[in-house]
Protein backbone atom coordinates (compact mmCIF):
# COMPACT_ATOMS: atom_id res chain seq x y z
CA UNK A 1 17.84 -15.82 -0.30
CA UNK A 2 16.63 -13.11 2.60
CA UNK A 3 17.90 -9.73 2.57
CA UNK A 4 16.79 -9.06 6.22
CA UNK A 5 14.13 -9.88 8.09
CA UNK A 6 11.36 -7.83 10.49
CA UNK A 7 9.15 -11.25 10.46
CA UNK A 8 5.81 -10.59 12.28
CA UNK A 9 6.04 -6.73 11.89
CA UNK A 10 2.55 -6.35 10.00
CA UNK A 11 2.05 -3.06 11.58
CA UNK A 12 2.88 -0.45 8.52
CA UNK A 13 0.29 -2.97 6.16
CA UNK A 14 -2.49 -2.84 8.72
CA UNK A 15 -2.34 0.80 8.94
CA UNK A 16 -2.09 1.44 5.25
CA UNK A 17 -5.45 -1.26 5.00
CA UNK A 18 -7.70 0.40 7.92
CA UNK A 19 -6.65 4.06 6.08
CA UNK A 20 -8.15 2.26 2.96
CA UNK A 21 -10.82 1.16 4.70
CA UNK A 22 -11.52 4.14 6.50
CA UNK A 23 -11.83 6.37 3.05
CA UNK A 24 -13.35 3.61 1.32
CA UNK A 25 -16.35 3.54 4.33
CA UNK A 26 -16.25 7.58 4.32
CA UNK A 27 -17.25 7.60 0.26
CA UNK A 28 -19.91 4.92 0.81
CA UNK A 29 -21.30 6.55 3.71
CA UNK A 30 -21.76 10.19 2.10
CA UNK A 31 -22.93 8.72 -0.99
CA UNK A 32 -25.55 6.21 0.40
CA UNK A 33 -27.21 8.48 3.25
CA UNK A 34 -26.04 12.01 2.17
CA UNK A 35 -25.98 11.89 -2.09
CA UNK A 36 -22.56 13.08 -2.38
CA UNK A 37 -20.14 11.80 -4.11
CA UNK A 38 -16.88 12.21 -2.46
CA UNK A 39 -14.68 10.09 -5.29
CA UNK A 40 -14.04 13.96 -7.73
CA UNK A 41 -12.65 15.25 -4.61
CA UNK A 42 -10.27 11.99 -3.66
CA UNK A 43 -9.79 10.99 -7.61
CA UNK A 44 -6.69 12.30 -9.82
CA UNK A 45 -7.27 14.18 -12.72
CA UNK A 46 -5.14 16.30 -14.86
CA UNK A 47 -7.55 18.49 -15.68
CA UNK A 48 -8.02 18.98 -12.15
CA UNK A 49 -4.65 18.35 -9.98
CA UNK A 50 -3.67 22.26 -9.89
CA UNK A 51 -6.55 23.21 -7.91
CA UNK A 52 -7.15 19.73 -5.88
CA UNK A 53 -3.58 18.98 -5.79
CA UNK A 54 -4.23 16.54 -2.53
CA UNK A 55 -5.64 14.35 -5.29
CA UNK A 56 -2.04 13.57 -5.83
CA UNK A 57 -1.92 11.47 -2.50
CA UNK A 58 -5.92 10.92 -1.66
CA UNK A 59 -6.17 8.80 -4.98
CA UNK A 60 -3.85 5.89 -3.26
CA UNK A 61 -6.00 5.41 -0.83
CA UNK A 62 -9.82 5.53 -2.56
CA UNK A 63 -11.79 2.85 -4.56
CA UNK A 64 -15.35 2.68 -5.91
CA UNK A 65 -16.38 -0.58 -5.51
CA UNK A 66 -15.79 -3.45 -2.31
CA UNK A 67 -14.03 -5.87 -5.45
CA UNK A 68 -11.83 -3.21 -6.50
CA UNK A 69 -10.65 -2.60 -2.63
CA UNK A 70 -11.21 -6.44 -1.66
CA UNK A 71 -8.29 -6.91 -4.49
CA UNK A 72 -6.27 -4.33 -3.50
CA UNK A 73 -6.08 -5.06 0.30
CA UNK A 74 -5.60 -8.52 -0.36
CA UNK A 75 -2.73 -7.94 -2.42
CA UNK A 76 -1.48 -5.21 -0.31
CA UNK A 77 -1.34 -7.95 2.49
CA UNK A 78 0.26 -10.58 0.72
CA UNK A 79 2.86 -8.11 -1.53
CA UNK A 80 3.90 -5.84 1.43
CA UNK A 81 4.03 -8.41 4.41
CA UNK A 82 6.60 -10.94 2.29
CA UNK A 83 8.46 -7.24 0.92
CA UNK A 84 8.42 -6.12 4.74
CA UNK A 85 9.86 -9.24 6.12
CA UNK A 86 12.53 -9.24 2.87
CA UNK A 87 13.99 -5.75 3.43
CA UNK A 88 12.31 -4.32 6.67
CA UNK A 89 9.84 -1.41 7.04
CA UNK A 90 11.86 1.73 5.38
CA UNK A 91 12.85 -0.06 2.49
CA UNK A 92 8.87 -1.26 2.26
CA UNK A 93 7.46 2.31 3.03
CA UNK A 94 10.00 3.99 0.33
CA UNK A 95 8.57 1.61 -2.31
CA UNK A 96 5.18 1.70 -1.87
CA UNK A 97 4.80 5.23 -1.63
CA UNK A 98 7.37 6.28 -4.24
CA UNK A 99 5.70 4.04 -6.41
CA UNK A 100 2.70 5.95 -5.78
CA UNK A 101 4.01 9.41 -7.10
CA UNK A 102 5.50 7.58 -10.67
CA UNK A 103 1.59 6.20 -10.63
CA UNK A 104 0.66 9.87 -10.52
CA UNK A 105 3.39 10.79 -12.75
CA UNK A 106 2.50 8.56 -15.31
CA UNK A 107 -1.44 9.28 -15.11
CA UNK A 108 -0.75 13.06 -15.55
CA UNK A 109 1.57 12.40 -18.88
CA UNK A 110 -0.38 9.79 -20.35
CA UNK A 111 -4.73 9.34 -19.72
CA UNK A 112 -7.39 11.32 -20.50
CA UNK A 113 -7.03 14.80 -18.65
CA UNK A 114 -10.56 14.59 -17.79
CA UNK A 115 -10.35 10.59 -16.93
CA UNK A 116 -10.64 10.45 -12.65
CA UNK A 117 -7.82 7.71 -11.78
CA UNK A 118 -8.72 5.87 -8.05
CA UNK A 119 -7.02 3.10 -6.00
CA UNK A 120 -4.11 1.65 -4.48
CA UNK A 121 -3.08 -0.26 -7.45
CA UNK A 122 0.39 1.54 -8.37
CA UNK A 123 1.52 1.40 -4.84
CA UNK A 124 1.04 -2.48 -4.97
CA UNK A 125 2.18 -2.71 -8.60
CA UNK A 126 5.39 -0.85 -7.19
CA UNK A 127 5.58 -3.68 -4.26
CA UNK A 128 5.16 -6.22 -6.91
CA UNK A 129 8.35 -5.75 -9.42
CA UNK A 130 10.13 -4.77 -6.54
CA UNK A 131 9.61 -8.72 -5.51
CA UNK A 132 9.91 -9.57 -9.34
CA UNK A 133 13.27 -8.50 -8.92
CA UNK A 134 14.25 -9.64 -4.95
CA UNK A 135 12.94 -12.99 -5.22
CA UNK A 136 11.67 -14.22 -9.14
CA UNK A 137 11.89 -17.46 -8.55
CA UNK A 138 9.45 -17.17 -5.74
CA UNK A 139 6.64 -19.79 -6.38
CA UNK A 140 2.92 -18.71 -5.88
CA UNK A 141 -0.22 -19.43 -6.20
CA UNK A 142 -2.88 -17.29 -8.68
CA UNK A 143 -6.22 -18.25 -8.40
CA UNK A 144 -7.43 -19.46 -10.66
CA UNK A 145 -4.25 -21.14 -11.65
CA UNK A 146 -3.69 -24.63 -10.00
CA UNK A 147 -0.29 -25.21 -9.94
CA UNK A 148 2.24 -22.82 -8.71
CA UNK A 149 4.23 -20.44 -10.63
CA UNK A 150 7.35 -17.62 -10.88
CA UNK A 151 6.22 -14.66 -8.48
CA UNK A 152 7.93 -12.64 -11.64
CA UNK A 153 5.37 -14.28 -14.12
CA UNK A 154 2.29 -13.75 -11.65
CA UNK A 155 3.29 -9.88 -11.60
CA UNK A 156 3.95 -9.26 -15.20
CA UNK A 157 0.67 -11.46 -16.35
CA UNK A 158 -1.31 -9.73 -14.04
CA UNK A 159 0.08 -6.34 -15.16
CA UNK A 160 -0.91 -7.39 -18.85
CA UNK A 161 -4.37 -8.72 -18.00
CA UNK A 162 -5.32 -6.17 -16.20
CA UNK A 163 -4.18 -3.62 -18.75
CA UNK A 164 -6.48 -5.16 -21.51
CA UNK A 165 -9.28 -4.65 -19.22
CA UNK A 166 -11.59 -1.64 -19.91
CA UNK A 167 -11.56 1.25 -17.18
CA UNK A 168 -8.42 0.04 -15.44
CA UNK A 169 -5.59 2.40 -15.11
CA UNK A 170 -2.61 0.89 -17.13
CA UNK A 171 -0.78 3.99 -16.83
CA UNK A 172 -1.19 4.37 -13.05
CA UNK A 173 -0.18 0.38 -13.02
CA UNK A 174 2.66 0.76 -15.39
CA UNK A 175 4.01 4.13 -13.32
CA UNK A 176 4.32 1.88 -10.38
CA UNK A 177 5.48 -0.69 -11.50
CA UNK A 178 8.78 0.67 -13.59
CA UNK A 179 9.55 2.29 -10.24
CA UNK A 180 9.51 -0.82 -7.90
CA UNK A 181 11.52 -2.77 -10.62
CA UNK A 182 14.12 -0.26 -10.24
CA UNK A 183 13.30 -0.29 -6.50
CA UNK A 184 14.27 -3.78 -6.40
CA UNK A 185 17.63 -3.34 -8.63
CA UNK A 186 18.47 -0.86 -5.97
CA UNK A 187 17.98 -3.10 -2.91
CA UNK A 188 19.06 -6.49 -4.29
CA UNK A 189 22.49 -4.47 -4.73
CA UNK A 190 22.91 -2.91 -2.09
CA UNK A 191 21.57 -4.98 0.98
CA UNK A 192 23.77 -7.79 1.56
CA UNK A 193 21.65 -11.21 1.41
CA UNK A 194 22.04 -13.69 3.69
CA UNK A 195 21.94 -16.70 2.11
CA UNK A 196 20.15 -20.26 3.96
């Protein structure tokens, strides 16, 4: 089933990967040749989002560590080139960064107020059920799984392996992706598909 198709617009991903690329080189750079550590400034914290509130926004686009981003731009690629070419770039845009602010809503009500919150991940989480919904029977492949399976199962069990990890922001995950469920409820009703 396709709801419409922009196929070989990659433009929007691109530019949300080089602005994630761009921070992420910035916070290496002042850290490694200038000791300062840019990631309280960029990082959202409750105790701290009434008197930094650009955290609110900065915090989608900063991680720590090159696995953390390497994960996060791959699956940005992947997530929001097959959403883009499913329901074109508004539809795509509205997702990812509505399912940033639930991320930041659900942060704020539920972690540590003192616990700093970084990365992309409830953006791409929001991508990701919005998918679950569009197209579950979508088979992939999950390294390091051999065989391919439901694009619905590879969101959910990542969702629940990565929340039994230590340090990982379940909340900021679980924000996004209640949003881009509902996301994809929305669409799936009201774009017409075009069935082939």
């Amino acid at each position: 089933m396709r709801y419409r198709t922009n196929e070989g617009e990659l433009i929007p991903i691109i530019v949300l990967i080089i602005l994630n690329l761009l921070v992420f080189l910035a916070v290496n750079i002042c850290s490694i040749f200038l000791s300062i550590n840019l990631l309280p400034y960029l990082g959202l914290a409750r105790a701290n989002v009434f008197i930094e509130p650009w955290t609110l926004v900065t915090t989608w686009f900063t991680h720590a560590d090159f696995w953390h981003i390497l994960a996060n731009m791959l699956t940005l690629y992947f997530f929001g080139s097959f959403l883009n070419s499913l329901v074109g770039t508004r539809y795509f845009m509205l997702t990812y960064f509505i399912g940033g602010v639930f991320a930041d809503i659900f942060i704020l009500l539920f972690s540590n107020p003192l616990a700093l919150t970084i990365g992309a991940s409830g953006c791409i989480f929001a991508l990701g059920g919005a998918l679950a919904v569009l197209v579950p029977r979508q088979q992939v492949y999950v390294f390091p799984i051999p065989a391919p399976i439901p694009l619905w199962a590879s969101v959910i069990v990542g969702f629940l392996i990565l929340t039994l990890m230590p340090g990982v922001s379940w909340q900021g995950h679980l924000g996004g992706l209640l949003f881009g469920l509902l996301a994809g409820w929305f669409m799936r009703r009201r774009l017409r598909p075009i069935i082939y």
